[in-house]
C-alpha atoms as a PDB file:
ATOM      1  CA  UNK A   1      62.121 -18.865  35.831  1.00  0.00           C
ATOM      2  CA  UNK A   2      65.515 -18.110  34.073  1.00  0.00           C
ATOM      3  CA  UNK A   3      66.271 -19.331  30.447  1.00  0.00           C
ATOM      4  CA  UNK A   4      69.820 -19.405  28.474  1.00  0.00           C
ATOM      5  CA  UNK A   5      70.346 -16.955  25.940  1.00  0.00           C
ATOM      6  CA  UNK A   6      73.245 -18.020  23.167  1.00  0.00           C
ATOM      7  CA  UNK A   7      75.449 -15.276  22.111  1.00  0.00           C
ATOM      8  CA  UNK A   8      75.870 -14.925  18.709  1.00  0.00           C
ATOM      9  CA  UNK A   9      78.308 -13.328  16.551  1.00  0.00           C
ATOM     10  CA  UNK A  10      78.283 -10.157  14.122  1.00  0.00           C
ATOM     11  CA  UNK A  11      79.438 -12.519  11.898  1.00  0.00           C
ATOM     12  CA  UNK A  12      76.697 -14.997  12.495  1.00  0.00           C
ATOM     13  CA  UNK A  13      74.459 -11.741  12.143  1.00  0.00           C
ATOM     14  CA  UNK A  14      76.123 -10.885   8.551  1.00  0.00           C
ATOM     15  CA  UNK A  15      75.406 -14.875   7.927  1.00  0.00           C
ATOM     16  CA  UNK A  16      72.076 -14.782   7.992  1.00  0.00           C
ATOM     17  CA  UNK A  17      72.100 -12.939   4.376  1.00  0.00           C
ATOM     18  CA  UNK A  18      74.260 -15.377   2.640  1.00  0.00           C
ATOM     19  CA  UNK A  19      71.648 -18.133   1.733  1.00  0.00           C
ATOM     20  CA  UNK A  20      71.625 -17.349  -2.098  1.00  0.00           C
ATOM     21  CA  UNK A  21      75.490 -18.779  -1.534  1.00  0.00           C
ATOM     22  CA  UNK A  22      76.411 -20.217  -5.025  1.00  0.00           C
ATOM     23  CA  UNK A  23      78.096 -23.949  -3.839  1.00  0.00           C
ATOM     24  CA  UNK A  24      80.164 -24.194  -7.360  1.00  0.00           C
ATOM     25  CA  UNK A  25      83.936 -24.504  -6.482  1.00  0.00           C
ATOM     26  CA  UNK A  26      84.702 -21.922  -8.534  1.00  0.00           C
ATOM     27  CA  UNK A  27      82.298 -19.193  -6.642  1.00  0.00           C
ATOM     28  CA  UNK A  28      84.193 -16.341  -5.670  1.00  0.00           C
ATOM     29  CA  UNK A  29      83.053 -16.643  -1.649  1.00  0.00           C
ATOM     30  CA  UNK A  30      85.471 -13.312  -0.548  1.00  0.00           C
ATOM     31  CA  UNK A  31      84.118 -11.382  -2.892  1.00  0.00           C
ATOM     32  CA  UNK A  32      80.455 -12.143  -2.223  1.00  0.00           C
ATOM     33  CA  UNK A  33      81.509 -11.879   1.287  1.00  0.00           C
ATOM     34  CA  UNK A  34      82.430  -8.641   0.491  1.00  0.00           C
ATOM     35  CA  UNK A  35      79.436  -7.078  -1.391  1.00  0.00           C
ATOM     36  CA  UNK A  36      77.352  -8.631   2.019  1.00  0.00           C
ATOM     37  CA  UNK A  37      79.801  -6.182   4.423  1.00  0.00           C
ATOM     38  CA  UNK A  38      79.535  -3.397   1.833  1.00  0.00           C
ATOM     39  CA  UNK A  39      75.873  -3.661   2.063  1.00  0.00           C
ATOM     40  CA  UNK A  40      75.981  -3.324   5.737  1.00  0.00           C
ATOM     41  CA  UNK A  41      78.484  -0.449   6.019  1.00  0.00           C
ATOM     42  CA  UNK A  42      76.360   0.991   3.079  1.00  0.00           C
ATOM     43  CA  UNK A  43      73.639   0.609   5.635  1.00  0.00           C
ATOM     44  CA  UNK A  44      74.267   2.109   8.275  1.00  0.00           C
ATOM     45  CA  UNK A  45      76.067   4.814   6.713  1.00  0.00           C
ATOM     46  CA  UNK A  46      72.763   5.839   4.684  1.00  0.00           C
ATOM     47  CA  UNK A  47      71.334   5.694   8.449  1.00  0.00           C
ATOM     48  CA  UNK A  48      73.715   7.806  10.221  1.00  0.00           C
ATOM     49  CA  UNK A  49      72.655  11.142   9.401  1.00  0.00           C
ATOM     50  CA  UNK A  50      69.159  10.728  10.242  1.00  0.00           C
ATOM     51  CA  UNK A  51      69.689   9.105  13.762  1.00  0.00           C
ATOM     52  CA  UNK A  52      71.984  11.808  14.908  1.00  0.00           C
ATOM     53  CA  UNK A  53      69.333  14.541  13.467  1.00  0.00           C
ATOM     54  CA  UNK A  54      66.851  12.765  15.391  1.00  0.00           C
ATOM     55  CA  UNK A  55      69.303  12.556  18.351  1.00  0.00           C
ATOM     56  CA  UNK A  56      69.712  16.615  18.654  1.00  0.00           C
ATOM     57  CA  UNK A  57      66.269  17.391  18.105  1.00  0.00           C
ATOM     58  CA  UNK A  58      65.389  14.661  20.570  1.00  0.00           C
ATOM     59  CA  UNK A  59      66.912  13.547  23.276  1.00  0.00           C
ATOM     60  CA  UNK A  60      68.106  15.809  26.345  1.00  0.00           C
ATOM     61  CA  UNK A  61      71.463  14.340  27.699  1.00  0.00           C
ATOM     62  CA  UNK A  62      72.365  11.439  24.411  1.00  0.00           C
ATOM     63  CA  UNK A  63      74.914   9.047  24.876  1.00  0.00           C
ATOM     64  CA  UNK A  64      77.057   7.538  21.249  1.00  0.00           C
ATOM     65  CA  UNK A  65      77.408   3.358  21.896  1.00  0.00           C
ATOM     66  CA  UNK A  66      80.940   3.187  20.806  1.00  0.00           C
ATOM     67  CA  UNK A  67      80.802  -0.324  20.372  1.00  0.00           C
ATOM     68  CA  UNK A  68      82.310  -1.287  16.732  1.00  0.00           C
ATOM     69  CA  UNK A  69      81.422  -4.021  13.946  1.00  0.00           C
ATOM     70  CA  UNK A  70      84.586  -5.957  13.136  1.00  0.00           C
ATOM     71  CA  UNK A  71      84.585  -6.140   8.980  1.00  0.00           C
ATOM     72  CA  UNK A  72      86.916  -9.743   7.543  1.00  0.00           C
ATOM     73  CA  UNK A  73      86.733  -8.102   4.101  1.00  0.00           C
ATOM     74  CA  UNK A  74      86.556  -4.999   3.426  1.00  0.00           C
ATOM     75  CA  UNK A  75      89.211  -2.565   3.784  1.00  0.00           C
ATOM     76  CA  UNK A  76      87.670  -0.357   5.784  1.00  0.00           C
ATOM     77  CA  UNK A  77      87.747  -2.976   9.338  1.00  0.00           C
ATOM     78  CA  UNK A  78      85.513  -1.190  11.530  1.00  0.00           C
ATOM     79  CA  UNK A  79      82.228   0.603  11.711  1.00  0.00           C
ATOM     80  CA  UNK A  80      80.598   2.032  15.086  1.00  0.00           C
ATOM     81  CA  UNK A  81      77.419  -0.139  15.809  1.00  0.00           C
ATOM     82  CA  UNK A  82      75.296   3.310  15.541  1.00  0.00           C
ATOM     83  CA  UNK A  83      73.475   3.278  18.774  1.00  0.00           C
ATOM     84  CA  UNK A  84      72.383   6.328  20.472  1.00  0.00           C
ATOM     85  CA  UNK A  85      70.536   6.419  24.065  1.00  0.00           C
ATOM     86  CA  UNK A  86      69.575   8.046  27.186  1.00  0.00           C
ATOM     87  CA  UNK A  87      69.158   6.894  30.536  1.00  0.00           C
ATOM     88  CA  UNK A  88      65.465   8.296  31.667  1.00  0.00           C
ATOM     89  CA  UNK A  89      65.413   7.100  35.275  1.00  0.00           C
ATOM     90  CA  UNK A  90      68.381   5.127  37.674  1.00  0.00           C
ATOM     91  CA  UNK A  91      67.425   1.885  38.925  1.00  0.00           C
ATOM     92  CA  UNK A  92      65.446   1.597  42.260  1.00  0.00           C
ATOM     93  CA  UNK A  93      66.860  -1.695  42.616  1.00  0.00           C
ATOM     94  CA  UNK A  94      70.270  -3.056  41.827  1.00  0.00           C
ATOM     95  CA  UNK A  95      69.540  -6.744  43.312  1.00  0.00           C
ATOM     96  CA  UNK A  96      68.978  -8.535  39.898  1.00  0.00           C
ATOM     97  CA  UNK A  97      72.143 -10.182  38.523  1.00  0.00           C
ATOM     98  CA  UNK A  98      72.718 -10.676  34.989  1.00  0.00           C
ATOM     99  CA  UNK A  99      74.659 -14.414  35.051  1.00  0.00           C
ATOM    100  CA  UNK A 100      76.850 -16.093  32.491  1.00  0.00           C
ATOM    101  CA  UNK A 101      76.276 -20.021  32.144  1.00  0.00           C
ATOM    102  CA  UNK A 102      79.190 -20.750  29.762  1.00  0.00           C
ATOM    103  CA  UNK A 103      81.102 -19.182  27.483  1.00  0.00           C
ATOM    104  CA  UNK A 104      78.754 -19.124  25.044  1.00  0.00           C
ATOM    105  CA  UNK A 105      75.381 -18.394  26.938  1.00  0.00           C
ATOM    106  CA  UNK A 106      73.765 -16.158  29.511  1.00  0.00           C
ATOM    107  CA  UNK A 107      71.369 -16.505  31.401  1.00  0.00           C
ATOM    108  CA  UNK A 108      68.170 -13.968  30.856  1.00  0.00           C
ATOM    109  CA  UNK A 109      65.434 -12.411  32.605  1.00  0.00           C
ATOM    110  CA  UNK A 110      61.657 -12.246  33.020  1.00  0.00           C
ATOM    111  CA  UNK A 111      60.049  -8.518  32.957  1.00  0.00           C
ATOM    112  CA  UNK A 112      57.712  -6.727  33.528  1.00  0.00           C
ATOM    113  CA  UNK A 113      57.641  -3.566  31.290  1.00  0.00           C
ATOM    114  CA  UNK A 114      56.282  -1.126  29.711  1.00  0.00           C
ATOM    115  CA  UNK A 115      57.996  -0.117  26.436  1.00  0.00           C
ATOM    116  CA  UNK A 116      56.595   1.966  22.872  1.00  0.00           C
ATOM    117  CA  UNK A 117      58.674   1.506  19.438  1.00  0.00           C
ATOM    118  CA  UNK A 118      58.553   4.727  16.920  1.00  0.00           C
ATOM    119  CA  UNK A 119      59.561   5.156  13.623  1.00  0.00           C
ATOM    120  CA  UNK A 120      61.649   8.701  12.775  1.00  0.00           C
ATOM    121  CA  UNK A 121      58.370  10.311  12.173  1.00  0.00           C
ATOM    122  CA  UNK A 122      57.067   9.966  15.937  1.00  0.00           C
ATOM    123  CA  UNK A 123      54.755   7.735  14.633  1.00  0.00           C
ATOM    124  CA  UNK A 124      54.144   4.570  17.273  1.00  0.00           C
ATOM    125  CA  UNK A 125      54.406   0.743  15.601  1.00  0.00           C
ATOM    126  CA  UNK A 126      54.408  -1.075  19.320  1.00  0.00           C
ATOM    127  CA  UNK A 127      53.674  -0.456  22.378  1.00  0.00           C
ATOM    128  CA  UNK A 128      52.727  -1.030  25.905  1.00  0.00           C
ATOM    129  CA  UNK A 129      52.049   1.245  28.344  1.00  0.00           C
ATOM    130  CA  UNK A 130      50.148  -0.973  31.264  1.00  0.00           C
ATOM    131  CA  UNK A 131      52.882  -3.276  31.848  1.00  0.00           C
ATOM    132  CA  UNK A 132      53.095  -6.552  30.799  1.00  0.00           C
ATOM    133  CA  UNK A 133      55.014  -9.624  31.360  1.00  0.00           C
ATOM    134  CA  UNK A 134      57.978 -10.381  28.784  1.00  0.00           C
ATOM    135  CA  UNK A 135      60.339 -13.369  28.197  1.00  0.00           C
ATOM    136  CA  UNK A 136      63.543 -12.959  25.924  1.00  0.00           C
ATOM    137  CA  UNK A 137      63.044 -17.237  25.886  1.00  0.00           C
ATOM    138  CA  UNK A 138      59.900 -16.683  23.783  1.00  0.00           C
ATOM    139  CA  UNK A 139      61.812 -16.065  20.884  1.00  0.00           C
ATOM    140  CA  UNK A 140      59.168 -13.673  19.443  1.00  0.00           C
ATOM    141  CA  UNK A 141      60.222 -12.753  15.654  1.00  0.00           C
ATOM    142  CA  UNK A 142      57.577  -9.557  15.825  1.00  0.00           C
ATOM    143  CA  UNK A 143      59.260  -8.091  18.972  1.00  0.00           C
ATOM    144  CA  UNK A 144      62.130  -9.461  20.313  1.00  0.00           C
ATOM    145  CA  UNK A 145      65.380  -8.239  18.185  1.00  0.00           C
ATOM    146  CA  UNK A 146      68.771  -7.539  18.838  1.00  0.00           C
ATOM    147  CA  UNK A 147      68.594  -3.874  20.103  1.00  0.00           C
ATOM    148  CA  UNK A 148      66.446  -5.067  22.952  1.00  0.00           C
ATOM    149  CA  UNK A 149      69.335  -7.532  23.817  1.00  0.00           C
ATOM    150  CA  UNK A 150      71.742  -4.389  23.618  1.00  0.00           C
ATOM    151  CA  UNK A 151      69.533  -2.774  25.528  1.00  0.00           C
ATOM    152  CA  UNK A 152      68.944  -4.991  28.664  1.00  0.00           C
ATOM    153  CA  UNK A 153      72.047  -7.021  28.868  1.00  0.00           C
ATOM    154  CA  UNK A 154      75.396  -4.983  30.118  1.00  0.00           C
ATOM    155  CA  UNK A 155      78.128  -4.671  28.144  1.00  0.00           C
ATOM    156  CA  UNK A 156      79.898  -7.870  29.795  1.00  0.00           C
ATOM    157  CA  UNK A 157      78.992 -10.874  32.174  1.00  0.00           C
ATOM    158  CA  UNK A 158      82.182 -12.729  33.809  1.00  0.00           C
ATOM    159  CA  UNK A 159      82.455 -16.108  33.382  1.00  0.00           C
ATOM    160  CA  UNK A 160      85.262 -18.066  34.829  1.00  0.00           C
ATOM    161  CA  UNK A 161      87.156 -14.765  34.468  1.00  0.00           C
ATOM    162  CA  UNK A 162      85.984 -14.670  30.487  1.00  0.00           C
ATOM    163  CA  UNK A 163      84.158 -11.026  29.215  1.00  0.00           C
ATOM    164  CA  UNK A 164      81.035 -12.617  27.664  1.00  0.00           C
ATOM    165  CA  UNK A 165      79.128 -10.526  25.397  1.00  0.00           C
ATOM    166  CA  UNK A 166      76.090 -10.018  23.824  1.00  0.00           C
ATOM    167  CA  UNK A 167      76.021 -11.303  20.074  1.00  0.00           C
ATOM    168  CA  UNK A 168      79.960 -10.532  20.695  1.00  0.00           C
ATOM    169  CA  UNK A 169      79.447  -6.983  20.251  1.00  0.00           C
ATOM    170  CA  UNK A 170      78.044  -6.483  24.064  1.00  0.00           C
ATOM    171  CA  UNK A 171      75.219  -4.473  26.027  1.00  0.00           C
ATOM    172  CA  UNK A 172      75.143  -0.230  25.696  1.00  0.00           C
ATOM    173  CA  UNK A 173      75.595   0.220  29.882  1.00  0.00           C
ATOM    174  CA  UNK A 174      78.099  -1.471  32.150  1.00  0.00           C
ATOM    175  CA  UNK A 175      75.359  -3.225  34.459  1.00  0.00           C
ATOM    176  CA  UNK A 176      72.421  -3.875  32.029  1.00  0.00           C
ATOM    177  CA  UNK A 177      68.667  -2.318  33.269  1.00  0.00           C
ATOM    178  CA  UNK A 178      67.452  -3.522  36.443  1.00  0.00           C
ATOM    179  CA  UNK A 179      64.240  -2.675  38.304  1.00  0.00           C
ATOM    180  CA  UNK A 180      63.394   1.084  37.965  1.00  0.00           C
ATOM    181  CA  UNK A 181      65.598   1.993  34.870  1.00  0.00           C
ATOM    182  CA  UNK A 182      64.046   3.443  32.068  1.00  0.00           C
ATOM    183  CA  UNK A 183      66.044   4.063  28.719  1.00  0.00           C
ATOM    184  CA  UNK A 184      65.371   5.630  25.469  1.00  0.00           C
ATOM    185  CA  UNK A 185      67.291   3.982  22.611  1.00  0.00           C
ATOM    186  CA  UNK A 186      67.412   4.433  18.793  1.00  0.00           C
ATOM    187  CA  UNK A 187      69.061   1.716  16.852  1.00  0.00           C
ATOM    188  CA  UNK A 188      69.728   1.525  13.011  1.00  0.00           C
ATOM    189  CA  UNK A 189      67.410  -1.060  11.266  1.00  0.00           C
ATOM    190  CA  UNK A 190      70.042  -3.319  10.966  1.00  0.00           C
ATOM    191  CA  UNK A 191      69.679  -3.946  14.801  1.00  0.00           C
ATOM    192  CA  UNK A 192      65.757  -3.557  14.263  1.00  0.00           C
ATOM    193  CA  UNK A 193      64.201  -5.995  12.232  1.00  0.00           C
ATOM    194  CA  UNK A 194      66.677  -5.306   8.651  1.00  0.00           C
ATOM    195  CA  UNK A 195      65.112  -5.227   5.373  1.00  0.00           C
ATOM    196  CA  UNK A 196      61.976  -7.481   6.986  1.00  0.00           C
ATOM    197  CA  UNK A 197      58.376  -5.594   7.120  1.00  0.00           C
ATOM    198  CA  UNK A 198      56.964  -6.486  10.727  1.00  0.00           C
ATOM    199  CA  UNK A 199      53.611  -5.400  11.252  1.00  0.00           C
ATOM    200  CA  UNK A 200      53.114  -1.543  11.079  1.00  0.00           C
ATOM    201  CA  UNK A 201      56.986  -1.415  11.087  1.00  0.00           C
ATOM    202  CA  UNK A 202      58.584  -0.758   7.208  1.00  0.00           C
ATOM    203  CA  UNK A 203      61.326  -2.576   6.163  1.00  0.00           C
ATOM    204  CA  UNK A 204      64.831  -1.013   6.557  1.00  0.00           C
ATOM    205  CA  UNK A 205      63.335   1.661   9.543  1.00  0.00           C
ATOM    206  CA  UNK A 206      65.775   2.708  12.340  1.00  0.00           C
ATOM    207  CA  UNK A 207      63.524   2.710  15.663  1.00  0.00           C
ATOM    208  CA  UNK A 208      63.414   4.507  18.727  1.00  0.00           C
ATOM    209  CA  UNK A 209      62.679   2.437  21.810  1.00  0.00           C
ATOM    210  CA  UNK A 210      61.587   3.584  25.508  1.00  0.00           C
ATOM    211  CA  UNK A 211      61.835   0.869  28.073  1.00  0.00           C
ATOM    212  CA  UNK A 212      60.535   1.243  31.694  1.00  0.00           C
ATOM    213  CA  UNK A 213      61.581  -2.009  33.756  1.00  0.00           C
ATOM    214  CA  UNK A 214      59.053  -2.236  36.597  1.00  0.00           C
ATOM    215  CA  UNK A 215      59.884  -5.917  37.479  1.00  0.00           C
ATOM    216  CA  UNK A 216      62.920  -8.219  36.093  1.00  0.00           C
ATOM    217  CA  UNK A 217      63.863 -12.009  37.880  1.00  0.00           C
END
């Protein structure tokens, strides 16, 4: 069964921290705005150095995501999104199709995968190495987050001739992981799960992901 995924904006993304938004007319909203992009550029520039340390020590042939943030207030406009991955294994089969609905939505996939989740230390905080079955449409807080989506999903989908990306930012790889790929992926926590503890996994923790698609509909 296929299920809509919405896309969502970095800007919906840097959003999601404004809730302590002071609704007096006389609030200064660009300069709050502000601090919240500072925070994030603060972020993931307190993350960098670790990931790529972690990159040459780690991975064999790494690839930079060179997908940028777009900042509205801060001088500096850009940041790179701070991805790194690998590509473990090709696809044994390139028959899946990742399918735009609208504009605004895509359409997403079943799986069956096996996957683990470290922190920088090597130590494991999720896992599965049988195989199970996974649903992006169960909307699972603990597991689900936005690196998967960069993971999975390629860069674009057409629809009606319109580049639709993921959370408007887009997938790492230009056709997304189909049957037989397997990827290794380390993501900033921003992409993670932010400044939120989630089980054995600290708040504000960069992760490195290994996915091995054996089935995807």
């Amino acid at each position: 069964m296929k299920y809509l995924f919405s896309i969502l904006s970095v800007a919906a993304l840097l959003a999601t921290t404004f809730t302590a938004c002071n609704k007096s007319d006389d609030f200064d909203y660009e300069e709050y705005y502000k601090q919240q992009e500072q925070a994030v550029d603060s972020l993931l520039s307190a993350e960098k150095l670790k990931i790529e340390n972690y990159v040459d020590e780690h991975f064999d042939n790494p690839i930079e995501d060179t997908v940028s943030i777009k900042y509205s207030y801060l001088s500096k406009k850009t940041a790179k999104r701070g991805i790194w991955y690998e590509i473990l294994s090709q696809p044994t089969d390139n028959t899946y199709e990742y399918k735009a609905t609208s504009s605004q939505q895509l359409t997403v996939p079943t799986l069956k995968l096996k996957y683990t989740a470290k922190l920088l230390n090597g130590t494991v905080v999720q896992s599965d190495l049988q195989g199970g079955q996974y649903s992006f449409s169960s909307n699972s807080n603990n597991l689900f987050n936005q690196a998967w989506h960069f993971a999975f999903f390629p860069y674009t989908v057409k629809f009606n001739a319109i580049d639709v990306k993921i959370h408007g930012l887009g997938g790492l790889t230009k056709d997304g992981l189909k049957k037989g790929s397997k990827i290794r992926v380390i993501t900033p926590s921003l992409w993670a799960f932010g400044g939120t503890k989630v089980g054995d996994i600290p708040a504000n923790s960069p992760l490195v992901y290994e996915f091995e698609v054996l089935e995807i509909q």
